[in-house]
Protein backbone atom coordinates (compact mmCIF):
# COMPACT_ATOMS: atom_id res chain seq x y z
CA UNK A 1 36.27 108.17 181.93
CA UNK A 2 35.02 109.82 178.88
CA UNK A 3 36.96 112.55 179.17
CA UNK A 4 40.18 111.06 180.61
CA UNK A 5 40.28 108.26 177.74
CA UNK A 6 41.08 110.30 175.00
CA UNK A 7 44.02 112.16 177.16
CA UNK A 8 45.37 108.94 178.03
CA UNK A 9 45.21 108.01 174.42
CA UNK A 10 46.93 110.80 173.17
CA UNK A 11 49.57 110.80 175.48
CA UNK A 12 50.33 107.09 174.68
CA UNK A 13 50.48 108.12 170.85
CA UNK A 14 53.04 111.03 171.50
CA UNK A 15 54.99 108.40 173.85
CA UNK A 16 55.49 105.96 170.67
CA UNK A 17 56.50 108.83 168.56
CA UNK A 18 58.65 110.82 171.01
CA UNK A 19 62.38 110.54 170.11
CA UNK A 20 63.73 110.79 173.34
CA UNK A 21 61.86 107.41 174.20
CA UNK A 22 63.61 104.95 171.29
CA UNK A 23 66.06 102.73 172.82
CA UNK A 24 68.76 102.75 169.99
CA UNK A 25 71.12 105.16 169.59
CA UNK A 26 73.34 106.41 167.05
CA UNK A 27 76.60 108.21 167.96
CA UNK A 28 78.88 109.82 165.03
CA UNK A 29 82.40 111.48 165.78
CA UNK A 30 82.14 114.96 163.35
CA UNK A 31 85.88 115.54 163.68
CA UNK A 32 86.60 118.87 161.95
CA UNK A 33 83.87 120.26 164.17
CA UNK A 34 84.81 118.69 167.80
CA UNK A 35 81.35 117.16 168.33
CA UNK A 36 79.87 114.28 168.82
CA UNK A 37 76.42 113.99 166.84
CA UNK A 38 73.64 111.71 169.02
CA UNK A 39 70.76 110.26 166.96
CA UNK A 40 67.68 108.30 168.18
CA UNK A 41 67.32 105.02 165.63
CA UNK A 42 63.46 104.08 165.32
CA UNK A 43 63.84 99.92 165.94
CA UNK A 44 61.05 99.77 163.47
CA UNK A 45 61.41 101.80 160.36
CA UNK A 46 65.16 102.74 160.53
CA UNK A 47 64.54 106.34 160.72
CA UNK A 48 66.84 108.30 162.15
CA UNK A 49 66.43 111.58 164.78
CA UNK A 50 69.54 114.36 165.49
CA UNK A 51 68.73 114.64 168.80
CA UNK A 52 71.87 116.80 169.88
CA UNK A 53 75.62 117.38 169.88
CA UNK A 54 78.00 117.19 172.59
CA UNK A 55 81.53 119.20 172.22
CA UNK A 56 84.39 116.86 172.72
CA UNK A 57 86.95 119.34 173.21
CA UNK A 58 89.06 118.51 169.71
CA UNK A 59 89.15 116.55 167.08
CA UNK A 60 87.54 113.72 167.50
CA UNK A 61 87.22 110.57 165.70
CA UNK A 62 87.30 106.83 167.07
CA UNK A 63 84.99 105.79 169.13
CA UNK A 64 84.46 102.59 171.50
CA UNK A 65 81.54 101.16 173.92
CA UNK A 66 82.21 100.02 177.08
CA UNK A 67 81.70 96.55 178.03
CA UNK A 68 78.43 96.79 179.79
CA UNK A 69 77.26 99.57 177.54
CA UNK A 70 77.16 102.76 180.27
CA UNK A 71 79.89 104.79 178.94
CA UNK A 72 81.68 106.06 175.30
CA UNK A 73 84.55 106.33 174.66
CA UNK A 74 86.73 108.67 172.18
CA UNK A 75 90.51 109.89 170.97
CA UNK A 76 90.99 113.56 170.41
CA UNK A 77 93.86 113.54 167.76
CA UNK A 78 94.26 117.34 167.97
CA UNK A 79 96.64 118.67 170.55
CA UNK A 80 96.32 118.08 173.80
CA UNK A 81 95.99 114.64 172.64
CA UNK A 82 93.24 113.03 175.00
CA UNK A 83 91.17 109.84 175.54
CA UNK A 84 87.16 111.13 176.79
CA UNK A 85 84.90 108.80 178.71
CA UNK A 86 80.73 110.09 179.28
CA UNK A 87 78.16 108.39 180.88
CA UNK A 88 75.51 107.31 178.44
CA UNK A 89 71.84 107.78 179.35
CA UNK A 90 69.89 105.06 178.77
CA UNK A 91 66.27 106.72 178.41
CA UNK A 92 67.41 109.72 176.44
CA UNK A 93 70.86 108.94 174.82
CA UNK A 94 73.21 112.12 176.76
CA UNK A 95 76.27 112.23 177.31
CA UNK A 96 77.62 113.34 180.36
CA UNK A 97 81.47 113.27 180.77
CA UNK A 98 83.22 111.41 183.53
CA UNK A 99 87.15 111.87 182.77
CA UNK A 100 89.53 112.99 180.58
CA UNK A 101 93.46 111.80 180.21
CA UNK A 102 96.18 111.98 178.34
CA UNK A 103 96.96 110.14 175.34
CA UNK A 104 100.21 108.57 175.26
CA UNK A 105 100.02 108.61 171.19
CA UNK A 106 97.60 109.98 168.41
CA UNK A 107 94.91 106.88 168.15
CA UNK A 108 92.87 106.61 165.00
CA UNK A 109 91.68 103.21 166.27
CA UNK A 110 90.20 102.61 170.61
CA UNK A 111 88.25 99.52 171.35
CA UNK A 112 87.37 97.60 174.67
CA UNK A 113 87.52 93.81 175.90
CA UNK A 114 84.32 92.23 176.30
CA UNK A 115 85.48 91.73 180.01
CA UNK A 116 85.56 95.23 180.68
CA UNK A 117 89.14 95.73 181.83
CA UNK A 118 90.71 97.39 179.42
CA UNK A 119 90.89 100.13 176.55
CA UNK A 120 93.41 99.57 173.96
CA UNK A 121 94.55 102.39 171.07
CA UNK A 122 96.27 101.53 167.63
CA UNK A 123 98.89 104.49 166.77
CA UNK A 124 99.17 104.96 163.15
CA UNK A 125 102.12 107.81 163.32
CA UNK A 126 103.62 106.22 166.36
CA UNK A 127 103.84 102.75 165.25
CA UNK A 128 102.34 101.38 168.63
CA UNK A 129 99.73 100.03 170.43
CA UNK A 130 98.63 101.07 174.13
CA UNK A 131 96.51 99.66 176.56
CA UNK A 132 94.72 101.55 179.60
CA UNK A 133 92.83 100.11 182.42
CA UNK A 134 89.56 100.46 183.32
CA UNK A 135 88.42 101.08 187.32
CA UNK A 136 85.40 99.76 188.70
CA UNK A 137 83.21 102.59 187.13
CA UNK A 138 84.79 102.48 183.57
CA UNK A 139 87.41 105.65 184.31
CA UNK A 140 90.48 104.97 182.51
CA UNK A 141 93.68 104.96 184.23
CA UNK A 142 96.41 106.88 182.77
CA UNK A 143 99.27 106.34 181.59
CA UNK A 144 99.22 103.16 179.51
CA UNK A 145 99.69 99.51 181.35
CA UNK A 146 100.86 97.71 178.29
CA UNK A 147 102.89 98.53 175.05
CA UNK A 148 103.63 97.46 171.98
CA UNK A 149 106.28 97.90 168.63
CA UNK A 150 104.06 97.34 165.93
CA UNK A 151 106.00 98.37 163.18
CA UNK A 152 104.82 101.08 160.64
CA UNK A 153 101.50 103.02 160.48
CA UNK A 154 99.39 100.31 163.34
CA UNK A 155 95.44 100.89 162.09
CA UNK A 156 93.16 99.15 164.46
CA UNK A 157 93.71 96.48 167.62
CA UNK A 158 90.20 94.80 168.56
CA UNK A 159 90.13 91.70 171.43
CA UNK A 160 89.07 88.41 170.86
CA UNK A 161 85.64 87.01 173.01
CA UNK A 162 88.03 85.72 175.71
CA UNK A 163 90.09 88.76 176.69
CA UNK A 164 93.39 86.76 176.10
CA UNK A 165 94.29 87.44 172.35
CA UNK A 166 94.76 90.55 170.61
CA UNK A 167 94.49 91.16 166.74
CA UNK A 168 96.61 94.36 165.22
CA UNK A 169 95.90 95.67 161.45
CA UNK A 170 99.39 97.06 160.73
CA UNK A 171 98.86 98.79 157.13
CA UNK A 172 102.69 99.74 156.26
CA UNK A 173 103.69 96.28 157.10
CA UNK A 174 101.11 94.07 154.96
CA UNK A 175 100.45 91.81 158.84
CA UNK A 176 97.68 91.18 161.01
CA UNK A 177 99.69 90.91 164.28
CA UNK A 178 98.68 88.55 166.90
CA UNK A 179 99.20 89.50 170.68
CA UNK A 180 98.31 87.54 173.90
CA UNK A 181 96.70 90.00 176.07
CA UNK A 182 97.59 89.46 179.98
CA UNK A 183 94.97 89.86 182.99
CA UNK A 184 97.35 93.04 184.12
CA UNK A 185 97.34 94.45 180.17
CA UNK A 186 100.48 93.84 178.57
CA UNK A 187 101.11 92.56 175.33
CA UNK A 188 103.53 90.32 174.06
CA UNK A 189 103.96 88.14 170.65
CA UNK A 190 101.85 85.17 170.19
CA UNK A 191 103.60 82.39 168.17
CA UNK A 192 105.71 84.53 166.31
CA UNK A 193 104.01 87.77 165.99
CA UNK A 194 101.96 87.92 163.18
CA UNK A 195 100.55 86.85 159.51
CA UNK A 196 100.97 88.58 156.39
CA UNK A 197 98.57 89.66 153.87
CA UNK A 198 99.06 90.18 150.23
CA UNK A 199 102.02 92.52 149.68
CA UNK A 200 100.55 96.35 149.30
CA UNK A 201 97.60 95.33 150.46
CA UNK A 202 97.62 97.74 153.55
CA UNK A 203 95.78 95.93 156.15
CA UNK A 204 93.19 98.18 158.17
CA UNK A 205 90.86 97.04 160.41
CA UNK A 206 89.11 93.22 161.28
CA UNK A 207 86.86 92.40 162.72
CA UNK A 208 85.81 88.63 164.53
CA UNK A 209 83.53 86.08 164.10
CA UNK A 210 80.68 85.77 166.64
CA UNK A 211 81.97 82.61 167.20
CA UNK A 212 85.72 83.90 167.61
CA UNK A 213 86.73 81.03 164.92
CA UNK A 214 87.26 83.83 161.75
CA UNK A 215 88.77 86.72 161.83
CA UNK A 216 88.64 88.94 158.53
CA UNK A 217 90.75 91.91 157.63
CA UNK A 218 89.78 94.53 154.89
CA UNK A 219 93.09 96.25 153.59
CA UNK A 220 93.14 99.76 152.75
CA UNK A 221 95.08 99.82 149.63
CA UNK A 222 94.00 96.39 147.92
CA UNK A 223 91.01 96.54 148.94
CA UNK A 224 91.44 92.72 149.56
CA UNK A 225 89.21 90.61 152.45
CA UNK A 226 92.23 88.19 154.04
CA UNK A 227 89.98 85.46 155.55
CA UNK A 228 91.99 83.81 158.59
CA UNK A 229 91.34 80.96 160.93
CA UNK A 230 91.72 81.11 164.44
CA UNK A 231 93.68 78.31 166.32
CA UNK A 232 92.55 77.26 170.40
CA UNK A 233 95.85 79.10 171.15
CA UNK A 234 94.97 82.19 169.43
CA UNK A 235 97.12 82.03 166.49
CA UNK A 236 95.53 82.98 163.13
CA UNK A 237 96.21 80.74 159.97
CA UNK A 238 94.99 82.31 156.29
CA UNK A 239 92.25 80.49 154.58
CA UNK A 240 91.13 82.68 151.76
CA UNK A 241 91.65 86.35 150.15
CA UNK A 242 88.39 88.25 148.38
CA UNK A 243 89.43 90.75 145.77
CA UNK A 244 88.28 94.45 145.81
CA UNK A 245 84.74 93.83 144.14
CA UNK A 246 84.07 97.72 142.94
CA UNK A 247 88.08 98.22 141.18
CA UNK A 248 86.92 97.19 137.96
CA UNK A 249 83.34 99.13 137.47
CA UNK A 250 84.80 102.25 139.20
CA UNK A 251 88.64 102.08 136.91
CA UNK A 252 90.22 102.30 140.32
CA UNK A 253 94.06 101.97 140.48
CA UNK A 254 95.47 99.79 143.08
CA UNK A 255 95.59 102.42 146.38
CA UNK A 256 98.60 103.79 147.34
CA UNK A 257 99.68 105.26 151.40
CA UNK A 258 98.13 108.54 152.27
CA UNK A 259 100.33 110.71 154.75
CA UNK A 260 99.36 114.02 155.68
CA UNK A 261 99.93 116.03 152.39
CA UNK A 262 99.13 113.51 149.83
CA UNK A 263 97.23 115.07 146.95
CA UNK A 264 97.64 112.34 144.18
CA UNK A 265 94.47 112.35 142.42
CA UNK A 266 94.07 109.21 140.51
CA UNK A 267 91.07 107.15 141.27
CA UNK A 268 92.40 104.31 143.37
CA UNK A 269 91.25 101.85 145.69
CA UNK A 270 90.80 103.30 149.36
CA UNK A 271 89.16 100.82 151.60
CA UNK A 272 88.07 101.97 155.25
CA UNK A 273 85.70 99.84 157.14
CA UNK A 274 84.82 96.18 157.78
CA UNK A 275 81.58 94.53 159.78
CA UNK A 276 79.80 91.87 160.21
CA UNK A 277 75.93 91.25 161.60
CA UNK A 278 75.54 89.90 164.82
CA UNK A 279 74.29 86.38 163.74
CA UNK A 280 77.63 86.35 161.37
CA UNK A 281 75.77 85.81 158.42
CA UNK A 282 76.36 89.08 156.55
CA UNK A 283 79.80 91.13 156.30
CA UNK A 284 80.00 94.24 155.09
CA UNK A 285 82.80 96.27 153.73
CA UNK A 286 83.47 100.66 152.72
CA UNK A 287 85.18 101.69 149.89
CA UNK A 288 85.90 105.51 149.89
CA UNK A 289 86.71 106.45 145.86
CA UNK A 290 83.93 104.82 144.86
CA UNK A 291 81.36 105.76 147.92
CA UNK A 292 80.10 102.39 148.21
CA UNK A 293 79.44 99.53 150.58
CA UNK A 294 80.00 95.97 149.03
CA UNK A 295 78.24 93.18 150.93
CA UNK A 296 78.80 89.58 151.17
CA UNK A 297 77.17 86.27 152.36
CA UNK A 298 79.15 84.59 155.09
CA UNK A 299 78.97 80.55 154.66
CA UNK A 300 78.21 78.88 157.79
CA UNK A 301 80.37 75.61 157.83
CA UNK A 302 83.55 77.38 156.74
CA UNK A 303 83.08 81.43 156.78
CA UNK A 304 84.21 81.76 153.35
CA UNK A 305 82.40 84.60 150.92
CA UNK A 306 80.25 85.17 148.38
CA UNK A 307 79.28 88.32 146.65
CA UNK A 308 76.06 89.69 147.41
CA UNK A 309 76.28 93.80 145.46
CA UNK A 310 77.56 96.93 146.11
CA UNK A 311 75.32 99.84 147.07
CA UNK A 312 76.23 103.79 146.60
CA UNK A 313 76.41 105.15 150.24
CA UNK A 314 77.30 108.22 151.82
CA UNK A 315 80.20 110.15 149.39
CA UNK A 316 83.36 109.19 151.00
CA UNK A 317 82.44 106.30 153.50
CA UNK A 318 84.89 105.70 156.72
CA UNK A 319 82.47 104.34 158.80
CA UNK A 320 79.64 102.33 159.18
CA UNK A 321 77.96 99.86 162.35
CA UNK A 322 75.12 97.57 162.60
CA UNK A 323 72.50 97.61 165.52
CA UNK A 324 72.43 94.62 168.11
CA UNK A 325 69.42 93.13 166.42
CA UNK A 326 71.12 92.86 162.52
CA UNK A 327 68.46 94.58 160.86
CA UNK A 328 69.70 98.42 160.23
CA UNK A 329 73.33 99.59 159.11
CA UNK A 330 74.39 103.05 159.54
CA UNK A 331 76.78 104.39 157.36
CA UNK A 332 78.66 108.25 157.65
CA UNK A 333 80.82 109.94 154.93
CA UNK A 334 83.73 111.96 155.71
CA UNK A 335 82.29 114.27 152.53
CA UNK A 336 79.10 114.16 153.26
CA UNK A 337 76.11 116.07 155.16
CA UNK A 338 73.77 113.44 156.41
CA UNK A 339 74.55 110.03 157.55
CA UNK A 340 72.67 107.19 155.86
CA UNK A 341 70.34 104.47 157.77
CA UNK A 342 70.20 101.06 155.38
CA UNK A 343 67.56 98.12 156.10
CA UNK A 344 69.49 94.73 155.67
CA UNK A 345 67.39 92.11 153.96
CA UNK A 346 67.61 89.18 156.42
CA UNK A 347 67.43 86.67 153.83
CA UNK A 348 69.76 87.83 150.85
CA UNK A 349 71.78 90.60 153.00
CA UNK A 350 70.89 93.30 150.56
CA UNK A 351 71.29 97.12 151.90
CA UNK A 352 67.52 99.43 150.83
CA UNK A 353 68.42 102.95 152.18
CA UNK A 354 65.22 104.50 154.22
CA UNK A 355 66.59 107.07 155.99
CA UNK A 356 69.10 110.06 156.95
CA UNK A 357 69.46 112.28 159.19
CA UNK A 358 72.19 115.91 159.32
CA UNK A 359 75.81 115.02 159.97
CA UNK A 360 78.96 117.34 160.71
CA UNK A 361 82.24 117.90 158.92
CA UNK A 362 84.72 115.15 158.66
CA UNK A 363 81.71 112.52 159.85
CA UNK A 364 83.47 109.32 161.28
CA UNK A 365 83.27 106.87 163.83
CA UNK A 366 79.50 105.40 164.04
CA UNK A 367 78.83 103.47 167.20
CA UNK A 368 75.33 102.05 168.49
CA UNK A 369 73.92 101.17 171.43
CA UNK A 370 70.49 99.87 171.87
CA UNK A 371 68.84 99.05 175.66
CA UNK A 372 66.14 96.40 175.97
């Protein structure tokens, strides 16, 4: 025993340390190099491990879990336009891929019902939204089972927690449209189709309430937060607006479209990403000019917001999630070479950055998934 003990110690101590052991991972889309960068997340500190990088096969940049949490999913936006599904290894983070299909559009927005039927795609240049069925073993089934008209330059579609309402930021319209979902995956208009935001602010993604009463949308442009209620049917009703809170200390002009070729290069508003923690205390939004993350406290009795700060993140932001248990956000840059890990004071919300870890070109999407 004297000799075993300190064998059995050691191996214990390079257990705890070993990357390949941590049960949170970190996935980033690096789209101007085709990969897919997978990072351990240390549950304790917030450090961050590159443990690999699997080739997608394009240009790859949104990313979505799958219900239950066994497989990623991701749009290639270069040609052959394709939607990728891997297997996720829950001890060591792989990837191992399990189908490929065919796109019907360019997606820069995929996400997943909680029920596990279905993967839906926002199409920014072809004004549309898709939806694809999941089998059994979370293949997707090609080609799309619903469709929808969205208008111009659709940026994001996300499911409410009961699989029957869906929630589309439409940018060139200034709406939030609101879809009922049906058990076979097609969409149609719910009430009459949709709620506006404030003109030229370019709504861009949302995101939902734990409690599926709020949903908030973070517009592109204005850089405004358009607070709205959700009704039993579904229906969404506005209750507030939050201005941009960085404009002013940055001198940043109100934001303008940005198609392929746009090389105007006055500082202006460009917001990108929206999230909230898990116990829907916290929300958190990107602002790309700037390179900051502005965070707010969520009230409790009516999900209105109050300014917390803004911190400087990663240079260019588009992305950013936070792990299962609300205490780390991870934030990527499309300029920049590492991706940022940010401990989230649980009583004030505040963002301390304490790690980061090597990241691509073109660093997007961020998805987590942590096993217990």
């Amino acid at each position: 025993m004297k000799t075993l003990l300190p064998t059995v110690t050691l191996i214990a101590s390079m257990m705890a340390s070993a990357p390949l052991l941590a049960q949170t991972f970190v996935y980033v889309s690096e789209a101007d190099d085709g990969t897919i960068a997978r990072y351990a997340l240390n549950e304790q500190t917030g450090a961050l491990q590159l443990l690999g990088r699997t080739h997608a096969g394009g240009k790859v940049m949104p990313m979505a879990l799958s219900a239950d949490h066994r497989h990623l999913y991701a749009a290639i936006r270069s040609k052959p336009l394709q939607l990728v599904s891997w297997n996720i290894d829950s001890k060591t983070g792989d990837l191992s891929q399990t189908s490929a299909v065919t796109a019907a559009a360019s997606y820069p927005y995929i996400s997943t019902d909680k029920q596990g039927r279905f993967l839906l795609g926002a199409s920014y240049d072809g004004d549309v939204v898709h939806v694809y069925k999941l089998n059994s073993d979370g293949k997707m089934i090609a080609p799309p089972v619903g469709s929808f008209k969205t208008g111009h330059a659709a940026h994001s579609v996300i499911v409410d927690a009961s699989g029957n309402s869906a929630y589309v930021g439409n940018l060139g319209t200034d709406r939030v449209l609101q879809l009922t979902l049906s058990a076979q995956g097609e969409l149609t208009a719910l009430g009459n189709g949709y709620v506006k935001t404030a003109a030229e602010n370019g709504p861009r993604h949302s995101v939902l309430s734990p409690d599926n009463r709020y949903l908030y949308n973070i517009g592109e442009m204005g850089g405004i937060i358009t607070q709205f209620r959700r009704e039993a049917s579904g229906e969404l009703v506005k209750v507030a607006e939050t201005p941009n809170a960085v404009a002013a200390q940055y001198k940043l002009e109100h934001g303008r479209e940005r198609p392929p070729g746009y090389s105007d290069t006055t500082p202006r508003i460009w917001s990108a990403d929206i999230g909230l923690t898990p116990d829907g205390r916290f929300l958190y939004v990107s602002e790309r000019t700037s390179s900051t993350i502005t965070g707010y406290r969520v009230n409790s009795a009516d999900g209105k917001l109050t300014l917390i700060a803004s911190w400087q993140v990663e240079k260019q932001p588009r992305s950013m999630a936070i792990t299962a248990d609300g205490r780390w956000l991870i934030a990527s840059g499309e300029k920049s070479k590492v991706i940022g890990s940010y401990e989230i004071d649980a009583e004030s919300g505040a963002l301390k950055r304490v790690s980061e870890a090597p990241a691509g070109r073109d660093a997007n999407w961020v998805t987590i998934v942590s096993y217990k």
